[in-house]
Structures are given as structure tokens and as C-alpha cells.
C-alpha atoms as a PDB file:
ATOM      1  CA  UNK A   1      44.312  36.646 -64.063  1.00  0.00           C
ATOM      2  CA  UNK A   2      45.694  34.932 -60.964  1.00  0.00           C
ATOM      3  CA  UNK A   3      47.597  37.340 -58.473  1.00  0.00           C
ATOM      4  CA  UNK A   4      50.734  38.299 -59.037  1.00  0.00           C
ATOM      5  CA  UNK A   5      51.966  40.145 -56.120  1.00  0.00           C
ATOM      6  CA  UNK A   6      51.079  41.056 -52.072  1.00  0.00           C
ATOM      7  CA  UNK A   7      51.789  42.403 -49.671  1.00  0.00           C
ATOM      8  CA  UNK A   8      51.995  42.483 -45.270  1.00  0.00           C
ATOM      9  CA  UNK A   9      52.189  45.131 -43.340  1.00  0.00           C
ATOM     10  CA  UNK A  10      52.852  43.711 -39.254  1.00  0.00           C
ATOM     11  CA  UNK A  11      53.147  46.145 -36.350  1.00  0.00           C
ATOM     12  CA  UNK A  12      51.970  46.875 -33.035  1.00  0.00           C
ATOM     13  CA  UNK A  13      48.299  48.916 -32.974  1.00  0.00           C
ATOM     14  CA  UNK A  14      48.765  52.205 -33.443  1.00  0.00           C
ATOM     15  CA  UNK A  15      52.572  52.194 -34.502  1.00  0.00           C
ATOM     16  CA  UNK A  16      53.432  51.795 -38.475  1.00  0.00           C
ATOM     17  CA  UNK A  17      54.608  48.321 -38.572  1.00  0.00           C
ATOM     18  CA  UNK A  18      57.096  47.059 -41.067  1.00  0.00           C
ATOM     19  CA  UNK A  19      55.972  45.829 -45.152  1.00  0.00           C
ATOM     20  CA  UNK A  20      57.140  43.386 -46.765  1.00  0.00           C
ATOM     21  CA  UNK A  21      56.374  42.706 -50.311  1.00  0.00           C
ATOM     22  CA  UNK A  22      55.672  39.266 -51.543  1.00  0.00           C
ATOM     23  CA  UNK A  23      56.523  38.469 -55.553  1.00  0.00           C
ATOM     24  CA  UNK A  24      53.812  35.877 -56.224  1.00  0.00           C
ATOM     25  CA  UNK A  25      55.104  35.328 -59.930  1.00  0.00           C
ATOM     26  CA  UNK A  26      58.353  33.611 -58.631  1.00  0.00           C
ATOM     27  CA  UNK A  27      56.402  31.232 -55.941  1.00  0.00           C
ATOM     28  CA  UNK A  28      54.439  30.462 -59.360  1.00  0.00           C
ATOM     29  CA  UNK A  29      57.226  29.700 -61.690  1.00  0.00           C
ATOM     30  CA  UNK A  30      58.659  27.659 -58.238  1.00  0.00           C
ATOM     31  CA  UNK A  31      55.518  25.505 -58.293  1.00  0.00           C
ATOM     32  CA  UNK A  32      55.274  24.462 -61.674  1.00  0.00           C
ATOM     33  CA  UNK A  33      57.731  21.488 -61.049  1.00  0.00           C
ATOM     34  CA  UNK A  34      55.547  20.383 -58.024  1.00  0.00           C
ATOM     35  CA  UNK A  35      52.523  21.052 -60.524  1.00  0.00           C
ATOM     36  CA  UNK A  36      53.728  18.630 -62.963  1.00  0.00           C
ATOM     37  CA  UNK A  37      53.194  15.713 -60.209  1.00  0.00           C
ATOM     38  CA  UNK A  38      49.858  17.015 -58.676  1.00  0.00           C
ATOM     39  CA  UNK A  39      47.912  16.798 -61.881  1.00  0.00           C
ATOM     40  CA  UNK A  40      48.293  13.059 -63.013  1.00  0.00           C
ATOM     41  CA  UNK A  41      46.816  12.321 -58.919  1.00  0.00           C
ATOM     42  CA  UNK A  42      43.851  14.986 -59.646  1.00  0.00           C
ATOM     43  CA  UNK A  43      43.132  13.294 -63.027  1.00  0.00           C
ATOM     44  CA  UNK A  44      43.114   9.986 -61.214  1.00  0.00           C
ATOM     45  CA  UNK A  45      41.182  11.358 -58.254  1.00  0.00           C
ATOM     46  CA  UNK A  46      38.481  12.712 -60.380  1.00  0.00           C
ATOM     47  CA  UNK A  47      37.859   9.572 -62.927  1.00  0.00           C
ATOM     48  CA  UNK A  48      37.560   7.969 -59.357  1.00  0.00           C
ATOM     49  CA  UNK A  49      34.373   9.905 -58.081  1.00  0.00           C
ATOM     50  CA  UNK A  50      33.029  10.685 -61.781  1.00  0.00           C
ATOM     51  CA  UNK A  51      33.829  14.283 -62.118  1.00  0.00           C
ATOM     52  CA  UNK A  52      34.684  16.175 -64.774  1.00  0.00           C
ATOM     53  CA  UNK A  53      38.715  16.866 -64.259  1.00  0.00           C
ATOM     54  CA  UNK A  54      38.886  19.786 -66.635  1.00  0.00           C
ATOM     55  CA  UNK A  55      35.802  21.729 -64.869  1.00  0.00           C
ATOM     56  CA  UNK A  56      37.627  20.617 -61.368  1.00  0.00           C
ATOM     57  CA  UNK A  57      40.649  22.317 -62.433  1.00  0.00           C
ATOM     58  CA  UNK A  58      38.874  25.352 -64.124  1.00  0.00           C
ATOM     59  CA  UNK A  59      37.582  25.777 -60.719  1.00  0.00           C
ATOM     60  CA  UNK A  60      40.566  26.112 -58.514  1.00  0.00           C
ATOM     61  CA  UNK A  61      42.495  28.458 -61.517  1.00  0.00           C
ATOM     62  CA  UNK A  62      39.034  30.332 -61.183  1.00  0.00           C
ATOM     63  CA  UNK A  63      39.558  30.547 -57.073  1.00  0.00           C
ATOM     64  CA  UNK A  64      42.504  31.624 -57.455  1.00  0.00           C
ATOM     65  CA  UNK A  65      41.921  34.205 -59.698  1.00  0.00           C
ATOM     66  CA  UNK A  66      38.841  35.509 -57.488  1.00  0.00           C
ATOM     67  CA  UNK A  67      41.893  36.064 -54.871  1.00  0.00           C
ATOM     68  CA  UNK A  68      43.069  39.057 -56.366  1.00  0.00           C
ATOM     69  CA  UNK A  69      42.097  42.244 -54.692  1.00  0.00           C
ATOM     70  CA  UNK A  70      41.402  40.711 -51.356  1.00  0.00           C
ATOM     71  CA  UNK A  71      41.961  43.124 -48.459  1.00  0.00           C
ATOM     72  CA  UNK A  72      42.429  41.074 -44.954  1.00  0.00           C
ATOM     73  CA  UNK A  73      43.579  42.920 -41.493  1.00  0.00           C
ATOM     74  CA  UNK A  74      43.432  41.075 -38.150  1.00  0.00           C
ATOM     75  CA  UNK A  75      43.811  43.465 -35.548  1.00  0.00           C
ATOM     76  CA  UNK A  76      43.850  43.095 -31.571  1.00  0.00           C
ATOM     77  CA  UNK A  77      44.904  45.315 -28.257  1.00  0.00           C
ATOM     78  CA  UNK A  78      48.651  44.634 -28.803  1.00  0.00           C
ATOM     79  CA  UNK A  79      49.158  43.675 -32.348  1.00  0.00           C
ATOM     80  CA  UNK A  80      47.768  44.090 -36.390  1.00  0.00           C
ATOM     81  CA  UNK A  81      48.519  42.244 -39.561  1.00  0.00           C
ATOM     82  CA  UNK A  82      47.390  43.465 -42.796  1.00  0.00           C
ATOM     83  CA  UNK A  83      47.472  41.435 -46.361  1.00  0.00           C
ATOM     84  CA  UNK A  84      46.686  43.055 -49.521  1.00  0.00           C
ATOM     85  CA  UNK A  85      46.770  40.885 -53.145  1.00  0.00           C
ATOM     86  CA  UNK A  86      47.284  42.565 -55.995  1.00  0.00           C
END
């Protein structure tokens, strides 16, 4: 199942930082128009160098669905970001 939400957490090290929530469902349901354009070029685009279109596609809906549970923080002397997907 592809994520559906996440979340940041930004702040100064050492000092709780603000969250902010991120609805990935909506950004989803905002980039099925754009989605309806993009797959007629990656149809093209793969008859053009002999792959398989359906296992090209399989493969990014199966990257994206390997994004779920992924657990980033960047952290320095002055400054920390952390991004959970859920």
C-alpha cells in the first residue's frame, strides 16, 4: 500500500521543534489529473527502448510502496529535521 500520511518535525538541536503533518492521500487524489498525461509519454518512452511498460510501472507503484515506514533525521550543531512516512 503506498503511504498515506507523514510527517516533519524541524527545530533547533536540543529544543522540541514544531510538527507538521502532511496528508499524502490529498497530494494523491491532486496528482491523478497530472497522472492522466504522464502515462501515454511512459507508454511511448518504453515501446521506444523495448521495455515492458506494465513491469516499468509495477516498479515505481512498488517504490513507492517500499516508502512507507521510512524514518529520515538530518541533524547538525544548530539545526534537526526529522521525516517519518506512515
Amino acid at each position: 500500500m503506498i503511504p498515506v500520511a507523514g510527517a516533519v518535525r524541524i527545530g533547533e538541536t536540543g529544543v522540541h521543534g514544531f510538527r507538521l503533518s502532511i496528508p499524502f492521500l490529498v497530494l494523491w487524489i491532486l496528482l491523478v489529473p497530472l497522472l492522466a498525461l504522464i502515462v501515454p509519454v511512459v507508454f511511448v518512452a518504453a515501446a521506444c527502448v523495448l521495455v515492458n511498460p506494465f513491469k516499468a510501472v509495477g516498479a515505481v507503484i512498488g517504490i513507492l510502496a517500499a516508502l512507507k515506514g521510512t524514518h529520515v533525521e538530518v541533524a547538525n550543531d544548530d539545526f534537526s529535521m526529522l521525516l517519518n512516512i506512515f
